[in-house]
C-alpha atoms as a PDB file:
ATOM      1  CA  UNK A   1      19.777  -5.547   8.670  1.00  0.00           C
ATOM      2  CA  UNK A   2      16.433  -5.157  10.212  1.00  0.00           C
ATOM      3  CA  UNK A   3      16.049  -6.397  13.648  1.00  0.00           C
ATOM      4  CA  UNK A   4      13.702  -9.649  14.030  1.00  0.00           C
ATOM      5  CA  UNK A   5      11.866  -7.951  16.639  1.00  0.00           C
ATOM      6  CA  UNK A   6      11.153  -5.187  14.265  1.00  0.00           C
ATOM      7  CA  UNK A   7       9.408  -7.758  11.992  1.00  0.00           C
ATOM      8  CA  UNK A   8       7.880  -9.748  14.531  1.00  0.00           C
ATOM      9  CA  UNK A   9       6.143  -6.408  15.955  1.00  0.00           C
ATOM     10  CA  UNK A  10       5.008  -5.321  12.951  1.00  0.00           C
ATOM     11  CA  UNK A  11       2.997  -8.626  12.429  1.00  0.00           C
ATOM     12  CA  UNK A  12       1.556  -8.024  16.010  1.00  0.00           C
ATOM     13  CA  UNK A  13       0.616  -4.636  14.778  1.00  0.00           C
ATOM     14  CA  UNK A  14      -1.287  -5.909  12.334  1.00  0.00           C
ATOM     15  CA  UNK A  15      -2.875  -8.507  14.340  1.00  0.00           C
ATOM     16  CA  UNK A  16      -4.132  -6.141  16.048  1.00  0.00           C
ATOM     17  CA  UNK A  17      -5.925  -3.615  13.777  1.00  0.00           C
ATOM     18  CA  UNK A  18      -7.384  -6.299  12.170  1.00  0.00           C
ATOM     19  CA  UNK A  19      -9.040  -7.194  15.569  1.00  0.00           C
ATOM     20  CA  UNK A  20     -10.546  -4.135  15.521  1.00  0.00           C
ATOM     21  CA  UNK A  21     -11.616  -4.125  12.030  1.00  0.00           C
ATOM     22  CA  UNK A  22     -13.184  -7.292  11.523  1.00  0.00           C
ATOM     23  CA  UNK A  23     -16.033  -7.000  13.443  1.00  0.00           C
ATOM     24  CA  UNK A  24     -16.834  -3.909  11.572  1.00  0.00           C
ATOM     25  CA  UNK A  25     -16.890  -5.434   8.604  1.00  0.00           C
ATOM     26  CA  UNK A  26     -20.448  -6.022   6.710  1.00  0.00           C
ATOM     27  CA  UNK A  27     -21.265  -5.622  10.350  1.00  0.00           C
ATOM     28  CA  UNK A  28     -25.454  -4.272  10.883  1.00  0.00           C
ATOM     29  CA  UNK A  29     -23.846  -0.628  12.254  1.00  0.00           C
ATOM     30  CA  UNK A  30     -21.924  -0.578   8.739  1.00  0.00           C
ATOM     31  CA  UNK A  31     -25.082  -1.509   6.695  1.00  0.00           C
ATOM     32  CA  UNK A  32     -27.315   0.778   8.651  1.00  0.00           C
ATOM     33  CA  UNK A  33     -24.937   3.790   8.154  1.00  0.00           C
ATOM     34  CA  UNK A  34     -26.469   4.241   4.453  1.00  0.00           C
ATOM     35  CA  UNK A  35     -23.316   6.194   3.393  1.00  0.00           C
ATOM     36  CA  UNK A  36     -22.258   7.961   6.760  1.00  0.00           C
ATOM     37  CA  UNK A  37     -18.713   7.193   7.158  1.00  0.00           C
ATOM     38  CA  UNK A  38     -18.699   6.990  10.958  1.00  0.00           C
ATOM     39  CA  UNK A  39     -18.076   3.393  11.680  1.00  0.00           C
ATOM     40  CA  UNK A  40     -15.594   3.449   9.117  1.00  0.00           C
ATOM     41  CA  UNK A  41     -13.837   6.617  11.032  1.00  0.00           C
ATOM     42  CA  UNK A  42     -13.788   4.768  14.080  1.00  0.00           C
ATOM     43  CA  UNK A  43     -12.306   1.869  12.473  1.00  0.00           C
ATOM     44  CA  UNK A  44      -9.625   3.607  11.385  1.00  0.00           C
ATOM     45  CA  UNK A  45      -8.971   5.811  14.720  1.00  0.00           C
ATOM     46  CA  UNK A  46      -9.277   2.836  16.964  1.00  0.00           C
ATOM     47  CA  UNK A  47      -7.221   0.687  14.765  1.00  0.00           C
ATOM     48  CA  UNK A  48      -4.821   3.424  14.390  1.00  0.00           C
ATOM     49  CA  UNK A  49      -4.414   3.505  18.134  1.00  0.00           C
ATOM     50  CA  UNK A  50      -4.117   0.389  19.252  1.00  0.00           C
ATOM     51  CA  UNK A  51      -1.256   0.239  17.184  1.00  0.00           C
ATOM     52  CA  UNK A  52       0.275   3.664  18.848  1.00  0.00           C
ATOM     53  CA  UNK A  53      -0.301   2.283  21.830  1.00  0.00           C
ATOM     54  CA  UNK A  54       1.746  -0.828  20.920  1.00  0.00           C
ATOM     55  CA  UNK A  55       4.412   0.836  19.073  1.00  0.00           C
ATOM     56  CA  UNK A  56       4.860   2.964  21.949  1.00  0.00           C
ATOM     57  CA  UNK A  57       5.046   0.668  24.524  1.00  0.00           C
ATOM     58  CA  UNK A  58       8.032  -1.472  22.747  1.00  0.00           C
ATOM     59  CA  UNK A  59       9.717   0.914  20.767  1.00  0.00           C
ATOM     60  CA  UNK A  60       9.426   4.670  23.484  1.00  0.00           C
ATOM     61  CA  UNK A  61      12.282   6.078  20.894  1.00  0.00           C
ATOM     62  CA  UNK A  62      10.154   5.308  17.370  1.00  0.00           C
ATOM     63  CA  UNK A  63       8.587   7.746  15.701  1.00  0.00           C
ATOM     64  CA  UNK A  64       5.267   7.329  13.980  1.00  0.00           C
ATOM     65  CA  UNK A  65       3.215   9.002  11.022  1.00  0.00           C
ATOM     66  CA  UNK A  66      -0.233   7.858  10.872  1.00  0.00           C
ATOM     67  CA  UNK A  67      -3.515   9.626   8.263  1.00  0.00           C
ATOM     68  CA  UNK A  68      -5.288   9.708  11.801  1.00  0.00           C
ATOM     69  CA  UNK A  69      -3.866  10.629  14.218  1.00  0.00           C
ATOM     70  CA  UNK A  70      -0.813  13.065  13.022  1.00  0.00           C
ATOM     71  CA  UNK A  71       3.023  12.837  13.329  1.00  0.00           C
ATOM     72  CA  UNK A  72       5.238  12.631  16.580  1.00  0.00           C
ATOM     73  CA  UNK A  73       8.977  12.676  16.357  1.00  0.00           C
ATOM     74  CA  UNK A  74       8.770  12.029  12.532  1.00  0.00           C
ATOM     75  CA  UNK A  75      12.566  12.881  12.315  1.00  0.00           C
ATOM     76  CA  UNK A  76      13.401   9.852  14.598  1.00  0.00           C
ATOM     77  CA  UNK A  77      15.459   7.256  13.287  1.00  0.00           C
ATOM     78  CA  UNK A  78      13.440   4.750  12.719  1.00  0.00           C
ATOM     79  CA  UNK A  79       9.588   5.574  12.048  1.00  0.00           C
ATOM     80  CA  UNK A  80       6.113   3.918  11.883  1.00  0.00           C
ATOM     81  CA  UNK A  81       4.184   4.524   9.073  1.00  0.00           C
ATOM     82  CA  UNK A  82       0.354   3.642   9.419  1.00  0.00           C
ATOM     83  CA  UNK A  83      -2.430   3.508   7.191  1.00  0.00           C
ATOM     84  CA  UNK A  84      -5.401   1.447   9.214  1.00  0.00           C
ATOM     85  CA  UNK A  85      -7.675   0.944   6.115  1.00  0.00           C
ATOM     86  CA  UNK A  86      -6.272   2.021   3.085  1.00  0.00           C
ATOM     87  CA  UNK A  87      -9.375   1.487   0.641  1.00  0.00           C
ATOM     88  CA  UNK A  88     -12.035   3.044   3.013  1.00  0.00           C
ATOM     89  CA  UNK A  89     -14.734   2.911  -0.155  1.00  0.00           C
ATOM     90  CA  UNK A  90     -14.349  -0.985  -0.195  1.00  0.00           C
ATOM     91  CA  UNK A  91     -15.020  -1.114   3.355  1.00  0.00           C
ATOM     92  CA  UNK A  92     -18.046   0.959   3.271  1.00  0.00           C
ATOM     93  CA  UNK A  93     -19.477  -0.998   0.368  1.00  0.00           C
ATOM     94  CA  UNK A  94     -18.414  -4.722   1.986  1.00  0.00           C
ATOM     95  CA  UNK A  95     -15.798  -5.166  -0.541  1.00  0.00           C
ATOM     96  CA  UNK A  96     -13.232  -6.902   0.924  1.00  0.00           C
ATOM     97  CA  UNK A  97     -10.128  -4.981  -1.401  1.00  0.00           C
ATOM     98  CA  UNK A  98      -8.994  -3.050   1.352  1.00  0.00           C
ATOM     99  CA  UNK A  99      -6.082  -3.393   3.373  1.00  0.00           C
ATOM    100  CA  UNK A 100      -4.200  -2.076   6.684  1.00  0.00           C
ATOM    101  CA  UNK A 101      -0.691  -0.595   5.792  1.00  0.00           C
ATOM    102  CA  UNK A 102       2.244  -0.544   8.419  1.00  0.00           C
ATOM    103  CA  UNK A 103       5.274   0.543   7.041  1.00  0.00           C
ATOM    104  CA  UNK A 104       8.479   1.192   8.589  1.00  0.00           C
ATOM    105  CA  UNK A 105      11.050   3.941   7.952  1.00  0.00           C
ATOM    106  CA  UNK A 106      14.798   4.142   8.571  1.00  0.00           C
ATOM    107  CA  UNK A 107      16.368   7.014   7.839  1.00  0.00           C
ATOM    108  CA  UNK A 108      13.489   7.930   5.377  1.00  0.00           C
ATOM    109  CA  UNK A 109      13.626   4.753   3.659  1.00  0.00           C
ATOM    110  CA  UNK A 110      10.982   2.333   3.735  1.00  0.00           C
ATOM    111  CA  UNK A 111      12.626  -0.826   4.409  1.00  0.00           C
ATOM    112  CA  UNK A 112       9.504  -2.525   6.078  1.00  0.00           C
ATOM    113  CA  UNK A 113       6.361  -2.689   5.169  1.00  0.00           C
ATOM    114  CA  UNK A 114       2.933  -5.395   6.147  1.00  0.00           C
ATOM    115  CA  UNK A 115      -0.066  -5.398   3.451  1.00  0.00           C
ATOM    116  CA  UNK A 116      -2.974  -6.909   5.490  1.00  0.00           C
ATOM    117  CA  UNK A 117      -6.256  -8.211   4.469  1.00  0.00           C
ATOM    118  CA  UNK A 118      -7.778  -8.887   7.998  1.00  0.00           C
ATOM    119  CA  UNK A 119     -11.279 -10.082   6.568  1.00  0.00           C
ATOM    120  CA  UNK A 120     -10.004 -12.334   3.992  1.00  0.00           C
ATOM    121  CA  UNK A 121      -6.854 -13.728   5.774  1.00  0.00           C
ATOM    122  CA  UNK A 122      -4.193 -12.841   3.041  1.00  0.00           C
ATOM    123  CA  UNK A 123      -1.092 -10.964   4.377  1.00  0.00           C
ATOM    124  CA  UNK A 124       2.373  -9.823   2.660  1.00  0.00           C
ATOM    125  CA  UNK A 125       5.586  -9.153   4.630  1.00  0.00           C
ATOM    126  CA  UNK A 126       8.557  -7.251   2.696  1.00  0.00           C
ATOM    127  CA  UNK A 127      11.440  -6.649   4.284  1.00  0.00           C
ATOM    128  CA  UNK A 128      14.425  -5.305   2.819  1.00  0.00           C
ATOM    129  CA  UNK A 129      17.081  -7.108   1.284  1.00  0.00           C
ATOM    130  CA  UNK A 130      14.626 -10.262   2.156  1.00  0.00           C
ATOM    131  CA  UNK A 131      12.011 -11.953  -0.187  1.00  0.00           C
ATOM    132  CA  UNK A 132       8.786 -10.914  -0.052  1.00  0.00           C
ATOM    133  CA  UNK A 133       6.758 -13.114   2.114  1.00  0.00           C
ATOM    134  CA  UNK A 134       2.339 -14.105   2.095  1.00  0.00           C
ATOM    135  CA  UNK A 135       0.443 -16.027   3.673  1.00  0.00           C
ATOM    136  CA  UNK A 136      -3.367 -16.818   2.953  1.00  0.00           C
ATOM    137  CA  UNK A 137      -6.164 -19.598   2.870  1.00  0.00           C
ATOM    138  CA  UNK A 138      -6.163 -18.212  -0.664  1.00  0.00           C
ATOM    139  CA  UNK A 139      -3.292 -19.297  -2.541  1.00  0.00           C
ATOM    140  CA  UNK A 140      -0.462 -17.504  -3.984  1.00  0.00           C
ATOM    141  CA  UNK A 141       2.768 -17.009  -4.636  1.00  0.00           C
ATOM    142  CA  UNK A 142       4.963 -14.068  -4.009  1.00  0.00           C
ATOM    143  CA  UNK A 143       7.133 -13.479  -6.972  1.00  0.00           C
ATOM    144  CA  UNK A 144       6.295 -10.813 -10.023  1.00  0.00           C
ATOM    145  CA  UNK A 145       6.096 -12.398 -13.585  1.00  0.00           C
ATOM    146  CA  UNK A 146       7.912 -11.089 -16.256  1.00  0.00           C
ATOM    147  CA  UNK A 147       6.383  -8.697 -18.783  1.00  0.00           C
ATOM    148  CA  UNK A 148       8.931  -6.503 -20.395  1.00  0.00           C
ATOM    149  CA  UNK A 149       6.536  -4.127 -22.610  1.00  0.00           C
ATOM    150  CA  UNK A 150       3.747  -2.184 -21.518  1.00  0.00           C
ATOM    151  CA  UNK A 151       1.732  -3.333 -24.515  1.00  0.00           C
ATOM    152  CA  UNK A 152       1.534  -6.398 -22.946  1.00  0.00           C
ATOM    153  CA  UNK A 153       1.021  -5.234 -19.246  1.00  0.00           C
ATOM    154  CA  UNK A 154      -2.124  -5.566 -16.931  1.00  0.00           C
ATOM    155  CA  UNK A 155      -2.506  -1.972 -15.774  1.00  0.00           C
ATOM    156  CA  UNK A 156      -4.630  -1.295 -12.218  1.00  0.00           C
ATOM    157  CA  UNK A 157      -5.738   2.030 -11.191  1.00  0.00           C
ATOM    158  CA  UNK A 158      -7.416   2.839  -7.801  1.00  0.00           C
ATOM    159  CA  UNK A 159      -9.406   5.388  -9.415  1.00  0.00           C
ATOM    160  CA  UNK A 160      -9.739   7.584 -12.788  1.00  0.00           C
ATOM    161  CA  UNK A 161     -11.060  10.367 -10.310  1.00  0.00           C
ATOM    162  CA  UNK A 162      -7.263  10.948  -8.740  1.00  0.00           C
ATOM    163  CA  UNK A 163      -6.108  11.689 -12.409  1.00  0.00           C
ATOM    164  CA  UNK A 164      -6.156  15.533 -12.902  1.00  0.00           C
ATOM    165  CA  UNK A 165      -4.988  18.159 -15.243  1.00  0.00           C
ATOM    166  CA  UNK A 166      -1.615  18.058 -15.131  1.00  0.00           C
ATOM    167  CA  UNK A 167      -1.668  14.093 -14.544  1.00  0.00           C
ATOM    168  CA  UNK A 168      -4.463  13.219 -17.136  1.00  0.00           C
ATOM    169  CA  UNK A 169      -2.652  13.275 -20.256  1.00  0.00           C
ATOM    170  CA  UNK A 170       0.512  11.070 -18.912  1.00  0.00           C
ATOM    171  CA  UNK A 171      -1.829   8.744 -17.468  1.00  0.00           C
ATOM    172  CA  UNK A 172      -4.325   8.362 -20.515  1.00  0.00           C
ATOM    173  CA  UNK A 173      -1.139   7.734 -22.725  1.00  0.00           C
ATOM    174  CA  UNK A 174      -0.232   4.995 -20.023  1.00  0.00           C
ATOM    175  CA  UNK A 175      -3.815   3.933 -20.195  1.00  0.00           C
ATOM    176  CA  UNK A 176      -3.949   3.521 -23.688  1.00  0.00           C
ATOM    177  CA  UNK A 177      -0.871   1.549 -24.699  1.00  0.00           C
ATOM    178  CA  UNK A 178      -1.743  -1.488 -21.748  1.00  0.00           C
ATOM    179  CA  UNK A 179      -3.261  -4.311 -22.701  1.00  0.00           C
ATOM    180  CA  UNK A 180      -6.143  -4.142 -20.058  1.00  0.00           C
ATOM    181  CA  UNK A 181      -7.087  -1.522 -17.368  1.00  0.00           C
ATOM    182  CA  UNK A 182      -8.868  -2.735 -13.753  1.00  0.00           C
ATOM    183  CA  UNK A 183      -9.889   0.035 -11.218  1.00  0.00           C
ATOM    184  CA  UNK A 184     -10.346  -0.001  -7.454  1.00  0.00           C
ATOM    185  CA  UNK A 185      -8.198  -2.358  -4.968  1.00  0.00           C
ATOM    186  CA  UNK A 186      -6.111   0.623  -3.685  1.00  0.00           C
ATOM    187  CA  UNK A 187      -3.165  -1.245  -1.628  1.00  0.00           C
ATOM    188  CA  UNK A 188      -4.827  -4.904  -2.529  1.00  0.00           C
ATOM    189  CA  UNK A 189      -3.963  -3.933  -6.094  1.00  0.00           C
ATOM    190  CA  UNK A 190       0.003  -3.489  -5.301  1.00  0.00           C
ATOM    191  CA  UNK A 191      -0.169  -6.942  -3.358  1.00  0.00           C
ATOM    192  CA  UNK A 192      -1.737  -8.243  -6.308  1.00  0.00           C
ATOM    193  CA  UNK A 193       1.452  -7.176  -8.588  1.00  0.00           C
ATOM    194  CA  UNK A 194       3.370  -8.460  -6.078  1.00  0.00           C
ATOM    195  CA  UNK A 195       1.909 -12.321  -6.743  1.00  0.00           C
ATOM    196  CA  UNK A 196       2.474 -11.821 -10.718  1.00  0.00           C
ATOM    197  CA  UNK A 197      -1.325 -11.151 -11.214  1.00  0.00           C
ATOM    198  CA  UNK A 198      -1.158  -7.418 -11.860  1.00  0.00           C
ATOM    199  CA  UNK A 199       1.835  -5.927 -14.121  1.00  0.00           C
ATOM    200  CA  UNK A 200       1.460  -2.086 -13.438  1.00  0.00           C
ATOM    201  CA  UNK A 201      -0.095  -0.051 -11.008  1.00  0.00           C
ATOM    202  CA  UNK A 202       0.132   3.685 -10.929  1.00  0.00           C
ATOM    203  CA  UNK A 203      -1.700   6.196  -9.034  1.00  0.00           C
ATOM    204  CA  UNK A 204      -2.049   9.968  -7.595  1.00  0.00           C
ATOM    205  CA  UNK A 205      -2.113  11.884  -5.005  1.00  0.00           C
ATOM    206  CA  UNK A 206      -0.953   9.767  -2.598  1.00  0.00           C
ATOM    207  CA  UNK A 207       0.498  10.375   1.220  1.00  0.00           C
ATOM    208  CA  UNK A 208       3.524   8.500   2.864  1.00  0.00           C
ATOM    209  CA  UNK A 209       1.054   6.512   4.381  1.00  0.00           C
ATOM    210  CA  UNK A 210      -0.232   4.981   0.889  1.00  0.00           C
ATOM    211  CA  UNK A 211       3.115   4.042  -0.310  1.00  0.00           C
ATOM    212  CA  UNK A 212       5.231   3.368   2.632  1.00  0.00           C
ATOM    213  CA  UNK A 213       4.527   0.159   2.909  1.00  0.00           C
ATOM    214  CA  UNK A 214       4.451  -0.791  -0.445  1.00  0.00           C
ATOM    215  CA  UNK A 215       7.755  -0.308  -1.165  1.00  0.00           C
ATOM    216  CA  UNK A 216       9.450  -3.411   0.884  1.00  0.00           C
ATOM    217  CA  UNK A 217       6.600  -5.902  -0.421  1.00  0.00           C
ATOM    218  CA  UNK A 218       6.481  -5.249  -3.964  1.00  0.00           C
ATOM    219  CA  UNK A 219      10.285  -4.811  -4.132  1.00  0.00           C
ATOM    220  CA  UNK A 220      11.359  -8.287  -1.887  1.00  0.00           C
ATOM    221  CA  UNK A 221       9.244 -10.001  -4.889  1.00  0.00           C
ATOM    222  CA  UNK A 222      11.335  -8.646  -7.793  1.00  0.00           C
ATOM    223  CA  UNK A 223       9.213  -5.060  -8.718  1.00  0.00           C
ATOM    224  CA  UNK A 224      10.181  -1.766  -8.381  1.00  0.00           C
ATOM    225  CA  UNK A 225       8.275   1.488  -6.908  1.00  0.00           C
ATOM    226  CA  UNK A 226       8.945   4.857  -8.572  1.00  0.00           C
ATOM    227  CA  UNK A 227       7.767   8.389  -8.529  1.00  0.00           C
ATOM    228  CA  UNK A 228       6.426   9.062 -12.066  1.00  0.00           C
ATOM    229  CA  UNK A 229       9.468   9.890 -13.067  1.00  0.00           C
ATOM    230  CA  UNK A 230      11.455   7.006 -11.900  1.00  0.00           C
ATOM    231  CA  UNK A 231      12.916   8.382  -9.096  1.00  0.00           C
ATOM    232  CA  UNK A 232      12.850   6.849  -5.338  1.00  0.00           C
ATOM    233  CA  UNK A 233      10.368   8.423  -3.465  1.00  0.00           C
ATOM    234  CA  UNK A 234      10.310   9.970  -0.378  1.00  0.00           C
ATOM    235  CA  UNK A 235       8.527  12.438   2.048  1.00  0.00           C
ATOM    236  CA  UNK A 236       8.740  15.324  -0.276  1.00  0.00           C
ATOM    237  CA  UNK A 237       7.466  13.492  -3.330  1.00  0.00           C
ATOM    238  CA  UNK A 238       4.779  14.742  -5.232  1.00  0.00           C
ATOM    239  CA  UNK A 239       2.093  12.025  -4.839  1.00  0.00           C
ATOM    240  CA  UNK A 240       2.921  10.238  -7.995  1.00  0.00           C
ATOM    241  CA  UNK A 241       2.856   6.623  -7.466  1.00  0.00           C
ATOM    242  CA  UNK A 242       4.294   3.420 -10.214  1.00  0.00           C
ATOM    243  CA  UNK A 243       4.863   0.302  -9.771  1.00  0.00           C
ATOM    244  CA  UNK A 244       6.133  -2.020 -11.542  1.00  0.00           C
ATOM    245  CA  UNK A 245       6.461  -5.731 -11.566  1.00  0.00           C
ATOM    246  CA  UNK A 246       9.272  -6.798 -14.021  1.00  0.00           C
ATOM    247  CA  UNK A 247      11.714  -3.746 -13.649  1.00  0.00           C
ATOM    248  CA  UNK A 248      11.904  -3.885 -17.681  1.00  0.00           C
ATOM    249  CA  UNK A 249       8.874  -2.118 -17.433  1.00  0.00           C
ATOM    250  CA  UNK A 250       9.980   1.037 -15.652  1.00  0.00           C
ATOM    251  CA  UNK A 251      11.334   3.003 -18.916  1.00  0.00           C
ATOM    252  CA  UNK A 252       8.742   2.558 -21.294  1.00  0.00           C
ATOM    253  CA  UNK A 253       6.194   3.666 -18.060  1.00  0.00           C
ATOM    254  CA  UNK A 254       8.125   6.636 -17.560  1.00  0.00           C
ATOM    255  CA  UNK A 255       8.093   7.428 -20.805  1.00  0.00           C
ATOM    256  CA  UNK A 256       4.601   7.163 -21.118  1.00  0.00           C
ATOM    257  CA  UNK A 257       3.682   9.492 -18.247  1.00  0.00           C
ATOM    258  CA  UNK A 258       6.303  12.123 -18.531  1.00  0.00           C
ATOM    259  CA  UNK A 259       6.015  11.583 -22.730  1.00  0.00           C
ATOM    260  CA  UNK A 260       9.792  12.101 -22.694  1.00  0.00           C
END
């Protein structure tokens, strides 16, 4: 059981990197950048931590893992995992398919995790053993539609660049039996999946930080998140990221990407 508090901070967290992303947002230092990644940088530092400073504050015995700022007392029982814009190349470019990832460890396991969009208003709560929750001015509904063959999956991809020798041939076998392939979204692609839009999503090379999160969401609406192999992941796994939204999915995936 995860303490209400827990959840109820993790919103607040979230609340409050998106206060310090927003007005960075298609904002005249952003434009005027022409490519230079600075304002982006410190977007993601600052967000990063004002969230440290939070979690610290109401939680002195937490640990936290963050892509900016480093690791302290990653071992701790329960543990913060943060990921203040995951999708940096949307952000740069105005695009509003990035997200901020909290994520929340016990004992290794994710068993919380927030997807926030903090431009467009759209944000998904999973919490374990709960149903995956969302708000937005959007629309939506969180709940993954069935599709039990990857023939007749939507596949998403953040990028073809992340697929590599040894990944590329797994991937392009993956690739070619879906029904359609989108790129780009990077974490807005999994919250996608998790409102029946999307069917698959795999990707490569990613940290704790880029799945952490994930995991709760996508899971409290009826998915499942693998390592390419189908196993659970965890600190020490490879990078290998696939989800899935109707768990029928998962074999014929595997398959695909291991060619077992």
């Amino acid at each position: 059981m995860i303490p209400d508090d827990f959840i109820a901070a993790a919103e607040d967290f979230a609340d409050a990197a998106g206060a310090v992303i927003r007005p960075l947002f298609r904002s005249a230092l952003l434009v005027e950048a022409k490519g230079d990644a600075s304002p982006v940088t410190k977007a993601d530092r600052d967000a990063e931590e004002a969230i440290r400073a939070l979690i610290a504050a109401r939680f002195p015995d937490h640990g936290v893992i963050g892509e900016e700022h480093g690791e302290d007392r990653p071992d701790a029982e329960w543990v913060w995992v943060l990921d203040p814009i995951d999708g940096t190349r949307a952000f740069v470019t105005g695009r509003p398919l990035f997200g901020s990832l909290i994520g929340l460890l016990h004992r290794g396991v994710p068993v919380l995790g927030v997807i926030d969009q903090p431009v467009t208003g759209e944000r998904w709560l999973g919490v374990a053993g709960r149903p995956t929750r969302f708000r937005a001015p959007l629309g939506g509904v969180p709940a993954c539609r069935p599709c039990a063959a990857v023939g007749q999956a939507e596949l998403s991809c953040t990028s073809p660049d992340m697929f590599l020798p040894p990944d590329r041939p797994g991937f392009e076998r993956l690739r070619g039996g879906a029904r359609r392939v989108t790129w780009g979204g990077d974490c807005y692609a999994y919250g996608l999946l998790a409102l029946g839009l999307v069917d698959i999503v795999v990707d490569a090379t990613m940290k704790i930080w880029d799945w952490a999160a994930l995991v709760p969401v996508i899971e409290g609406a009826g998915g499942r998140v693998t390592g390419w192999r189908g196993e659970a992941l965890s600190a020490a796994s490879d990078g290998r990221v696939l989800a899935v939204g109707d768990p029928a999915l998962l074999e014929e995936a595997v398959r695909l990407l291991t060619d077992r």
